[in-house]
Protein backbone atom coordinates (compact mmCIF):
# COMPACT_ATOMS: atom_id res chain seq x y z
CA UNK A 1 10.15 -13.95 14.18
CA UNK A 2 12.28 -12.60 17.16
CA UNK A 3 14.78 -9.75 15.85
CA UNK A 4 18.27 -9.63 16.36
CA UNK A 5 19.29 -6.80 17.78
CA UNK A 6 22.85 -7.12 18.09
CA UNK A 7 22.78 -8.49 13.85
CA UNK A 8 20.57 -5.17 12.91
CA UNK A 9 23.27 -2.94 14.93
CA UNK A 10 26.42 -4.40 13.27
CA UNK A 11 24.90 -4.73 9.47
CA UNK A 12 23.13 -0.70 9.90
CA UNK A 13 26.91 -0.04 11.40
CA UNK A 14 28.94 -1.60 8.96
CA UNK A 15 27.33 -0.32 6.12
CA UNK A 16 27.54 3.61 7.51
CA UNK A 17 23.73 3.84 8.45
CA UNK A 18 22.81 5.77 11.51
CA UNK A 19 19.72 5.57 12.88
CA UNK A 20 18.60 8.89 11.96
CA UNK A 21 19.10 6.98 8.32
CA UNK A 22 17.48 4.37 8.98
CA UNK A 23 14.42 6.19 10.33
CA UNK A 24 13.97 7.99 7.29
CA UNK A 25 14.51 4.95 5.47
CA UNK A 26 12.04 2.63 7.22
CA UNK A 27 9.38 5.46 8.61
CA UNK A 28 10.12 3.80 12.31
CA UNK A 29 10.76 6.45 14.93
CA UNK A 30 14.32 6.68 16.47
CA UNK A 31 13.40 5.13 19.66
CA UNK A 32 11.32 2.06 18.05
CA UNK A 33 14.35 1.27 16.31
CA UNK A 34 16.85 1.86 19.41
CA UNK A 35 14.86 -0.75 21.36
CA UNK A 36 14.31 -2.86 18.50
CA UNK A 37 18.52 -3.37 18.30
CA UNK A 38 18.75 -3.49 21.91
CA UNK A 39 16.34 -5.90 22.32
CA UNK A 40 13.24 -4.45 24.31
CA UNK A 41 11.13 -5.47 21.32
CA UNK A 42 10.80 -8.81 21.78
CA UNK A 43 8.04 -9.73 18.68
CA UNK A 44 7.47 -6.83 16.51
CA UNK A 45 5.70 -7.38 13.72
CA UNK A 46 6.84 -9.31 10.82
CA UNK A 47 6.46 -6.89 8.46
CA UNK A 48 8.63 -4.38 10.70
CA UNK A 49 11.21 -6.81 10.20
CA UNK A 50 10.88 -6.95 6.56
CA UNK A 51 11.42 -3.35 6.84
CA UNK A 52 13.85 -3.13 8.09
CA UNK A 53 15.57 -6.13 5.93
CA UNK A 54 15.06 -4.45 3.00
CA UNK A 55 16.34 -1.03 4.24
CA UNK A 56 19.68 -2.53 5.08
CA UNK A 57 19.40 -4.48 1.69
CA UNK A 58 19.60 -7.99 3.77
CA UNK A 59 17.15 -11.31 3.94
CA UNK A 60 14.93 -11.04 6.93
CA UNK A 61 16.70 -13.99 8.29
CA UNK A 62 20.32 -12.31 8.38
CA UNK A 63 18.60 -10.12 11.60
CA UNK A 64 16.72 -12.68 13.13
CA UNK A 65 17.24 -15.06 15.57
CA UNK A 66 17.26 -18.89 14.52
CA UNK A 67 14.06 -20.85 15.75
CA UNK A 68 15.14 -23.82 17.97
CA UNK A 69 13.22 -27.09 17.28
């Protein structure tokens, strides 16, 4: 599961979330989750994304990037 950066940026953004927020919210330090949205974290680990999913109240999915077959 490769994240999304740019998708975890807009949703936290759009729904008023800074990442100060989100920290508390996920128990990921500041920096982890700055990289993780600009895309230094290539593959965290899956349930870091689920973490994160559920803290912005979205399916894992909606802040990764599709699979290509």
């Amino acid at each position: 599961m490769r994240p999304n950066g740019q998708a975890i940026r807009a949703i936290r953004r759009a729904q008023k979330i800074g990442l100060r927020s989100l920290q508390q919210m996920t128990g990921f330090n500041r920096g982890y989750l700055s990289r993780l949205e600009r895309g230094h974290i290539r593959e965290p680990d899956e349930n870091h994304i689920r973490t994160v999913a559920d803290a912005l109240n979205v399916a894992p999915e909606a802040i990764t990037h599709q699979e290509e077959v």
